[in-house]
N, C-alpha and C. Protein backbone atom coordinates (compact mmCIF):
# COMPACT_ATOMS: atom_id res chain seq x y z
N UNK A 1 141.51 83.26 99.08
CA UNK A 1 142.03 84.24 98.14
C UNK A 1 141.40 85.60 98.43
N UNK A 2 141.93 86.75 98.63
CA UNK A 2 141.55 87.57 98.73
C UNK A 2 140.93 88.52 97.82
N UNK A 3 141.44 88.43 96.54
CA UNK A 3 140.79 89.42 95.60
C UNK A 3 139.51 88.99 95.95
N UNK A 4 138.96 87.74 95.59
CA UNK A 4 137.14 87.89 95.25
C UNK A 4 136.88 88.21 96.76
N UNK A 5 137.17 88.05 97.81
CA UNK A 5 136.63 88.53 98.98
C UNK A 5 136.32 90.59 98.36
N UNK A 6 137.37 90.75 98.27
CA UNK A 6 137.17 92.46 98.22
C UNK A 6 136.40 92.58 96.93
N UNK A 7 135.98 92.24 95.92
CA UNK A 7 135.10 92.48 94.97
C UNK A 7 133.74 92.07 95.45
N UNK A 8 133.89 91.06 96.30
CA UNK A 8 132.39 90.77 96.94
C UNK A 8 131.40 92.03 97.58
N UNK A 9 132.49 93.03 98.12
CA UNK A 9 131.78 94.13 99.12
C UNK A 9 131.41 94.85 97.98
N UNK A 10 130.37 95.65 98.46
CA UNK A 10 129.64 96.81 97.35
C UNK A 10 129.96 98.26 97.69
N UNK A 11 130.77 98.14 98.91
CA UNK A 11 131.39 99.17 99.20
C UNK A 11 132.61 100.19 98.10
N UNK A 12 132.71 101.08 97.72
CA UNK A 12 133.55 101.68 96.92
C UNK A 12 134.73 101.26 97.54
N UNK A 13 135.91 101.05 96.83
CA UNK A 13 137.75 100.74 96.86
C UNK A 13 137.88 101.65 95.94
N UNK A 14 139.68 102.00 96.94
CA UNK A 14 140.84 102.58 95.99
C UNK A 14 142.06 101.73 95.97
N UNK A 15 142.31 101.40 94.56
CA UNK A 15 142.70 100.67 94.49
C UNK A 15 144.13 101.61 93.69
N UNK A 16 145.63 100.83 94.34
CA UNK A 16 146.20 101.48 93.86
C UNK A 16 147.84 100.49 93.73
N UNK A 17 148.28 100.45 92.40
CA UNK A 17 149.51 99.95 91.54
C UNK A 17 150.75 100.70 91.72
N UNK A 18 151.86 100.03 92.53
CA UNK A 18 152.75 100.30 92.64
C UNK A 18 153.42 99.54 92.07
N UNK A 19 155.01 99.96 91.83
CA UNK A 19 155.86 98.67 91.04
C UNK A 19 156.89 99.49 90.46
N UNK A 20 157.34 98.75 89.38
CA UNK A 20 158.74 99.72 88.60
C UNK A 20 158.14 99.65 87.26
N UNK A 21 158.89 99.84 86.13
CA UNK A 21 158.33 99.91 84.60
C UNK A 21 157.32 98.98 84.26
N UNK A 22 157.51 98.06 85.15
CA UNK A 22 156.50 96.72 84.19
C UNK A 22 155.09 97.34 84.69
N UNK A 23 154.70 97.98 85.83
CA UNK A 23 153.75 98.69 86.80
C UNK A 23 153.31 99.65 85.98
N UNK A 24 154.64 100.56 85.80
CA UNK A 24 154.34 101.70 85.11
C UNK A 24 153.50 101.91 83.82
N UNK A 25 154.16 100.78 83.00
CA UNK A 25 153.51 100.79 82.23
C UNK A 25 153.79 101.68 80.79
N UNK A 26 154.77 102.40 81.17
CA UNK A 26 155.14 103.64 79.59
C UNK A 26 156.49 103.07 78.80
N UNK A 27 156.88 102.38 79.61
CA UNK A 27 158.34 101.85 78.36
C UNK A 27 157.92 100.79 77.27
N UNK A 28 157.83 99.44 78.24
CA UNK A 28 157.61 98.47 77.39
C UNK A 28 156.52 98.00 76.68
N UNK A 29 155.82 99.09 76.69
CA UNK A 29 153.84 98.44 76.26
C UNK A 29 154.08 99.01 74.71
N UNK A 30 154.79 99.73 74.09
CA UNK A 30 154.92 100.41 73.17
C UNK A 30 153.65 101.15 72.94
N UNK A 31 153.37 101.87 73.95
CA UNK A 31 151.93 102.42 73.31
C UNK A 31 150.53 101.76 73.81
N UNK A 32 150.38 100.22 74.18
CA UNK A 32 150.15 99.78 74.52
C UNK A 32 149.18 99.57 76.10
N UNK A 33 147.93 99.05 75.97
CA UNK A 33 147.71 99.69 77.81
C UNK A 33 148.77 98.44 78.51
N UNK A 34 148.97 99.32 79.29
CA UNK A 34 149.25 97.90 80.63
C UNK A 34 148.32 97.43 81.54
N UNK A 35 148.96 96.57 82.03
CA UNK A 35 147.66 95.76 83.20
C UNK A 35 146.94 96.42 83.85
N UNK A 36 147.27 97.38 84.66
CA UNK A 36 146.51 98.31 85.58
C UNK A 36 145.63 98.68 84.27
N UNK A 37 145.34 99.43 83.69
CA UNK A 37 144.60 100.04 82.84
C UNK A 37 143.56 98.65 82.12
N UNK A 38 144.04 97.87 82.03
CA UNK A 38 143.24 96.49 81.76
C UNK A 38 142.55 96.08 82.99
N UNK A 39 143.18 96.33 84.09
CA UNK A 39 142.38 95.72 85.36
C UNK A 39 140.99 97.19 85.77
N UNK A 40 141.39 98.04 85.09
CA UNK A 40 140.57 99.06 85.46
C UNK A 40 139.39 98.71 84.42
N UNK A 41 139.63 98.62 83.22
CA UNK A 41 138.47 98.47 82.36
C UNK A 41 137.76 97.57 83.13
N UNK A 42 138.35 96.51 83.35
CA UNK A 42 137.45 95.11 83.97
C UNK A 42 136.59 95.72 85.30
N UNK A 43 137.05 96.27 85.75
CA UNK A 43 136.54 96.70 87.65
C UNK A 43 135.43 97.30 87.45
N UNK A 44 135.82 98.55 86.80
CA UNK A 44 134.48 99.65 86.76
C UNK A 44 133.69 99.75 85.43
N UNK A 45 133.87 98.67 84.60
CA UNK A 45 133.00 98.53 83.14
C UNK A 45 132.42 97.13 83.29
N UNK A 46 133.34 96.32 83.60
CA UNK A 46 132.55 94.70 83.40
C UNK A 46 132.05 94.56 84.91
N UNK A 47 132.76 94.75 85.79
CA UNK A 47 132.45 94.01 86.88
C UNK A 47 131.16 95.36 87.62
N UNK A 48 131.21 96.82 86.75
CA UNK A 48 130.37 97.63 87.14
C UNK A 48 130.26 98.56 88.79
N UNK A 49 131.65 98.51 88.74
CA UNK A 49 132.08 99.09 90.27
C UNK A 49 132.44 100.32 89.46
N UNK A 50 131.95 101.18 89.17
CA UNK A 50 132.16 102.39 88.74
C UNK A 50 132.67 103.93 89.62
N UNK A 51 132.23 103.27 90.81
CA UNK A 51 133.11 103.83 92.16
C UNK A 51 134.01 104.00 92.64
N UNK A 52 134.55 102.78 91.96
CA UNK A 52 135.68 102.17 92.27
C UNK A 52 137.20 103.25 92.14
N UNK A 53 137.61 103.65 92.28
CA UNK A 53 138.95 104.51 91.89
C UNK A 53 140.48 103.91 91.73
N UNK A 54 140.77 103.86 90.85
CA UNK A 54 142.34 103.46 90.67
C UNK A 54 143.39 103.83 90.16
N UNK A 55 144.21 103.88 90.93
CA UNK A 55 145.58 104.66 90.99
C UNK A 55 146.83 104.17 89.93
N UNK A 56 147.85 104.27 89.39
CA UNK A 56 149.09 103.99 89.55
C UNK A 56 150.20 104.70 89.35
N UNK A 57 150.81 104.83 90.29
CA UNK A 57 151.78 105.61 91.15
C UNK A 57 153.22 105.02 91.10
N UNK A 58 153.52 103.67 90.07
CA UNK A 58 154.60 103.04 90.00
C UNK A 58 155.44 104.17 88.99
N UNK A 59 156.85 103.61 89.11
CA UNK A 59 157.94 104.57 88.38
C UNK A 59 158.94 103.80 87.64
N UNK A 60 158.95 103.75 86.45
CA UNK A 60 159.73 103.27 85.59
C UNK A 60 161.31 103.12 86.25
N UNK A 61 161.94 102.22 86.44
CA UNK A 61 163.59 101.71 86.98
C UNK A 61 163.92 101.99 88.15
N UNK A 62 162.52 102.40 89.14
CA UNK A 62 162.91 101.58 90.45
C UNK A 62 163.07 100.28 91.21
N UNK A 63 164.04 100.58 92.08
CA UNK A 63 164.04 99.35 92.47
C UNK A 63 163.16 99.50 94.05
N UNK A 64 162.79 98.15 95.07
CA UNK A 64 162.34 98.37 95.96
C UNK A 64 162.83 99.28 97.11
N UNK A 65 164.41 98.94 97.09
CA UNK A 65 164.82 100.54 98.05
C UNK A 65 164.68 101.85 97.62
N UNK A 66 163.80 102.20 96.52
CA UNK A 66 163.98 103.69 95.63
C UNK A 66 162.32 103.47 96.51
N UNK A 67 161.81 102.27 95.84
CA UNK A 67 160.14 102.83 95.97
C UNK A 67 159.74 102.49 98.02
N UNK A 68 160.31 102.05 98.37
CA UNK A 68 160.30 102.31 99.98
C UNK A 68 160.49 104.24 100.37
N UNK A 69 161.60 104.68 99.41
CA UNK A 69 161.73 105.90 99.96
C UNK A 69 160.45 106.96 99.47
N UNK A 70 160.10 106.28 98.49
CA UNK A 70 158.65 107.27 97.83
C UNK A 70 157.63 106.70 98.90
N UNK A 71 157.33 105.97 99.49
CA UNK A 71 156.16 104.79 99.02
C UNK A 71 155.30 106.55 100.02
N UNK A 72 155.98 107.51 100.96
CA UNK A 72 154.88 107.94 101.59
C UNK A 72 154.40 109.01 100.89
N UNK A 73 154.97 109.60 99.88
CA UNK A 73 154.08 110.34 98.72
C UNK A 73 153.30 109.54 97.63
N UNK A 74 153.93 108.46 96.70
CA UNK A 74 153.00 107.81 96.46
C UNK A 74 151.99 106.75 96.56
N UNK A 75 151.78 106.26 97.87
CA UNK A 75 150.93 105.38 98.36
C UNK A 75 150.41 105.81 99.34
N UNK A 76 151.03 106.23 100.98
CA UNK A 76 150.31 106.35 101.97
C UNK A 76 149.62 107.80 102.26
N UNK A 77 150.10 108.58 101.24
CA UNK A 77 149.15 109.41 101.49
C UNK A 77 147.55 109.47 101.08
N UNK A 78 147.67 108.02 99.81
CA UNK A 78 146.43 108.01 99.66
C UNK A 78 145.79 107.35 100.30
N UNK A 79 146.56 106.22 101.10
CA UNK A 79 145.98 105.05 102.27
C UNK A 79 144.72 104.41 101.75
N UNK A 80 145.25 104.14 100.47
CA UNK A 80 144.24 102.99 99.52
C UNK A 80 143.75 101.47 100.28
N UNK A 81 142.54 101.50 99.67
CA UNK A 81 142.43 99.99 100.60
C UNK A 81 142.97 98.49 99.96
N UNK A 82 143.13 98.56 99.04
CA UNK A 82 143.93 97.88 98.11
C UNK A 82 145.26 98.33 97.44
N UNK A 83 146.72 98.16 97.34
CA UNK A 83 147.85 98.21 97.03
C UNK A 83 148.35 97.24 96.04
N UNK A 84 148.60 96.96 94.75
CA UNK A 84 148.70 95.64 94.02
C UNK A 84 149.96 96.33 93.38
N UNK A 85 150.94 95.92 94.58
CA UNK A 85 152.46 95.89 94.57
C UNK A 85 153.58 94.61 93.76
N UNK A 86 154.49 95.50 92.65
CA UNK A 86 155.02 94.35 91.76
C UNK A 86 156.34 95.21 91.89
N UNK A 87 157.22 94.94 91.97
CA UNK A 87 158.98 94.82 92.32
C UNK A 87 159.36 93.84 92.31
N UNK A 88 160.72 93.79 91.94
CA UNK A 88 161.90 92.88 91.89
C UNK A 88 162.85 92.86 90.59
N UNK A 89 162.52 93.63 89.24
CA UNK A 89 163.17 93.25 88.04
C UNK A 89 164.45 94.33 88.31
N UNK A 90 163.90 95.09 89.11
CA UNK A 90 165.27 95.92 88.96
C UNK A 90 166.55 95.94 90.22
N UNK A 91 165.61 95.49 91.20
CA UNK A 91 166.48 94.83 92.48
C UNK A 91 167.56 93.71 92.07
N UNK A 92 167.19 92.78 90.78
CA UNK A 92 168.00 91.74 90.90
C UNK A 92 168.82 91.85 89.62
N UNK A 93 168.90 93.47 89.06
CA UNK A 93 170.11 93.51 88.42
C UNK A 93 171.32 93.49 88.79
N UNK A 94 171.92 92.57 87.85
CA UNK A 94 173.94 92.22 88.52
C UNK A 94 174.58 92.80 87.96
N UNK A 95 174.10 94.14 86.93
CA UNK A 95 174.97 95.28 87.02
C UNK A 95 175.41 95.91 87.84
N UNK A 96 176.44 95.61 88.81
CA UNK A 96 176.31 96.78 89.89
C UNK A 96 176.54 97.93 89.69
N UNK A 97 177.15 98.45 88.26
CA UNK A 97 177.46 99.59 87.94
C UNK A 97 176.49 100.30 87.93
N UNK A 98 175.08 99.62 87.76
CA UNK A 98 174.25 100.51 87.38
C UNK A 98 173.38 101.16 88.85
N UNK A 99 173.73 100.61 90.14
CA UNK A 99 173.63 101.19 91.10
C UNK A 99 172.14 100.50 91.49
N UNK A 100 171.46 99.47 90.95
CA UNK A 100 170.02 99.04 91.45
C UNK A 100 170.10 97.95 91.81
N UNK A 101 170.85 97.07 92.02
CA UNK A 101 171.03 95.73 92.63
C UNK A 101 171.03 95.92 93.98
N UNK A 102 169.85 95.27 94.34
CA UNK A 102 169.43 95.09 96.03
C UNK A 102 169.62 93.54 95.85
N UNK A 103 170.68 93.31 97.57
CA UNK A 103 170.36 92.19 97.81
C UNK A 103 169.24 91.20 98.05
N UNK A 104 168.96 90.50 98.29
CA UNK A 104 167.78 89.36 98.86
C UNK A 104 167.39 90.19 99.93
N UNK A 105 168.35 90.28 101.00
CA UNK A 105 167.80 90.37 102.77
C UNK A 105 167.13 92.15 102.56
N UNK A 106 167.97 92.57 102.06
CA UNK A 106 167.10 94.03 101.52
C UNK A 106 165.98 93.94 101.43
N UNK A 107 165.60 93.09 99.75
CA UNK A 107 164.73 93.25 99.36
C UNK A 107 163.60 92.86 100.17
N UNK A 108 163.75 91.71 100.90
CA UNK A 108 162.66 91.17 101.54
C UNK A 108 162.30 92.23 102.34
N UNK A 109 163.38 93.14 103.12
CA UNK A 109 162.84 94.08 104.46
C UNK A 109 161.99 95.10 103.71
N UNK A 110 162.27 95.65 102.24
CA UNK A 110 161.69 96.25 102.18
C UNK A 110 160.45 96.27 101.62
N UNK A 111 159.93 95.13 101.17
CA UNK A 111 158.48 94.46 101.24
C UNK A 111 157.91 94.65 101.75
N UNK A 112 158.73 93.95 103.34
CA UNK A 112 158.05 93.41 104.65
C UNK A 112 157.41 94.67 105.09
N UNK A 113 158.60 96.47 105.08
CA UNK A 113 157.77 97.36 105.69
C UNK A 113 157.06 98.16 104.60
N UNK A 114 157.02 97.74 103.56
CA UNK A 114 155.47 98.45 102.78
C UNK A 114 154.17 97.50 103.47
N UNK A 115 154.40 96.35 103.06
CA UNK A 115 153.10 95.46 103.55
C UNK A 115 152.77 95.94 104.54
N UNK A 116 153.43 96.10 105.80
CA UNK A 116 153.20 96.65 107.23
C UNK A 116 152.82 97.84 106.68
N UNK A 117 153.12 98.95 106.46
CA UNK A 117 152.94 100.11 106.33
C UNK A 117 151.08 100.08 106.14
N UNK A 118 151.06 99.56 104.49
CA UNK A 118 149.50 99.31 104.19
C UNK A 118 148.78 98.88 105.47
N UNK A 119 148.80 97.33 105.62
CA UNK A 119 148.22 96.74 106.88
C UNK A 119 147.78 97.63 107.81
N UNK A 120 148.96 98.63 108.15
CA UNK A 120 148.88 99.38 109.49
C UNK A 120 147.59 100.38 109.49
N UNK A 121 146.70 100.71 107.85
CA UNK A 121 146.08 101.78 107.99
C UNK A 121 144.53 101.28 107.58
N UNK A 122 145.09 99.60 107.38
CA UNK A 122 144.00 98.80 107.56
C UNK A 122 143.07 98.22 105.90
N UNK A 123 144.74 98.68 104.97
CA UNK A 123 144.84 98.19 103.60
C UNK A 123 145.18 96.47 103.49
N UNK A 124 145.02 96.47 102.12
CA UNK A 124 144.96 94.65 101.80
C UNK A 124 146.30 94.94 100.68
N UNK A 125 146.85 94.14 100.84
CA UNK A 125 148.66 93.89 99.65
C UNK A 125 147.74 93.16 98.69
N UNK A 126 148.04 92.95 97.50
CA UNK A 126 148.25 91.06 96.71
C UNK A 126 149.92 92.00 95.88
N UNK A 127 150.63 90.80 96.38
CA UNK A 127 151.66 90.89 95.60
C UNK A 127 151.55 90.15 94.12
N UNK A 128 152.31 91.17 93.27
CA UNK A 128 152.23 90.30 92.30
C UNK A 128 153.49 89.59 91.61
N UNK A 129 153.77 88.87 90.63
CA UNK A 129 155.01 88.55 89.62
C UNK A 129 154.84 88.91 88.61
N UNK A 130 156.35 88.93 88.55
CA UNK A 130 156.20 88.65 87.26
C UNK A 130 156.28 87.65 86.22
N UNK A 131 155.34 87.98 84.94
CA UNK A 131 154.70 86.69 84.09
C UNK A 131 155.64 86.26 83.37
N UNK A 132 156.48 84.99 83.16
CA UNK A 132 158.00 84.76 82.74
C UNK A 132 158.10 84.56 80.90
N UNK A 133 158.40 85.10 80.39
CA UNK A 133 159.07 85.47 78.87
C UNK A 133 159.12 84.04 78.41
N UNK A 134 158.35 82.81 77.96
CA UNK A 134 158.77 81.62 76.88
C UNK A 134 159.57 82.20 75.74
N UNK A 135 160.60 81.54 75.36
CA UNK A 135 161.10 81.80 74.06
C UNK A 135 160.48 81.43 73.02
N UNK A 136 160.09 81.81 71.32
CA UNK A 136 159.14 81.10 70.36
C UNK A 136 157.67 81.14 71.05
């Protein structure tokens, strides 16, 4: 597993959250922190990496072909060593009216060249999901 490998080093990380609204974090939290902001308390208060720097650069109702066309203003210019990339809710809308439905073979390519992209500058991915809605 890679996270505890990279918390192991005492070296400072930038750590940085890409994704669409659920990433973002300003629609559905009502006010609310979102994860990134929860994973930050934990990093540089509990776990005491106060060095640590973290980003998020995600955008409310993109889909992965929107955030491929950003990714080199908001990710590689910061060439974070950590990327904790979450897409897909808006790729697999079957509205097509609404113009964000990416196929499968899309979506995968455009994963494939963020991951590469990171990799290439000698960054670490963890992809994430999303956490599924029980009814009651």
């Amino acid at each position: 597993m890679i996270l505890p490998s990279l918390l192991q080093s005492s070296s400072p990380r930038t750590w940085l959250f890409y994704g669409d609204s659920i990433t973002h974090g300003v629609l559905h939290t009502a006010g609310a922190r979102c994860f990134s902001e929860h994973f930050t308390e934990r990093l540089r208060f509990e776990l005491g990496r106060a060095d640590d720097v973290m980003l998020n650069t995600a955008c409310s109702g993109h889909n992965t072909r929107q955030m491929l066309q950003h990714f080199p203003l908001r990710v590689e210019r910061f060439k974070p060593d950590v990327v904790l990339l979450m897409a897909g809710m808006n790729d697999c809308n079957s509205r097509l009216a609404d113009g964000q439905h990416v196929p499968v073979e899309e979506f995968c390519a455009n994963l494939a060249s963020m991951i590469s992209a990171v990799r290439g500058w000698g960054g670490e991915v963890i992809l994430q999901t999303v956490t599924p809605v029980l009814p009651g």
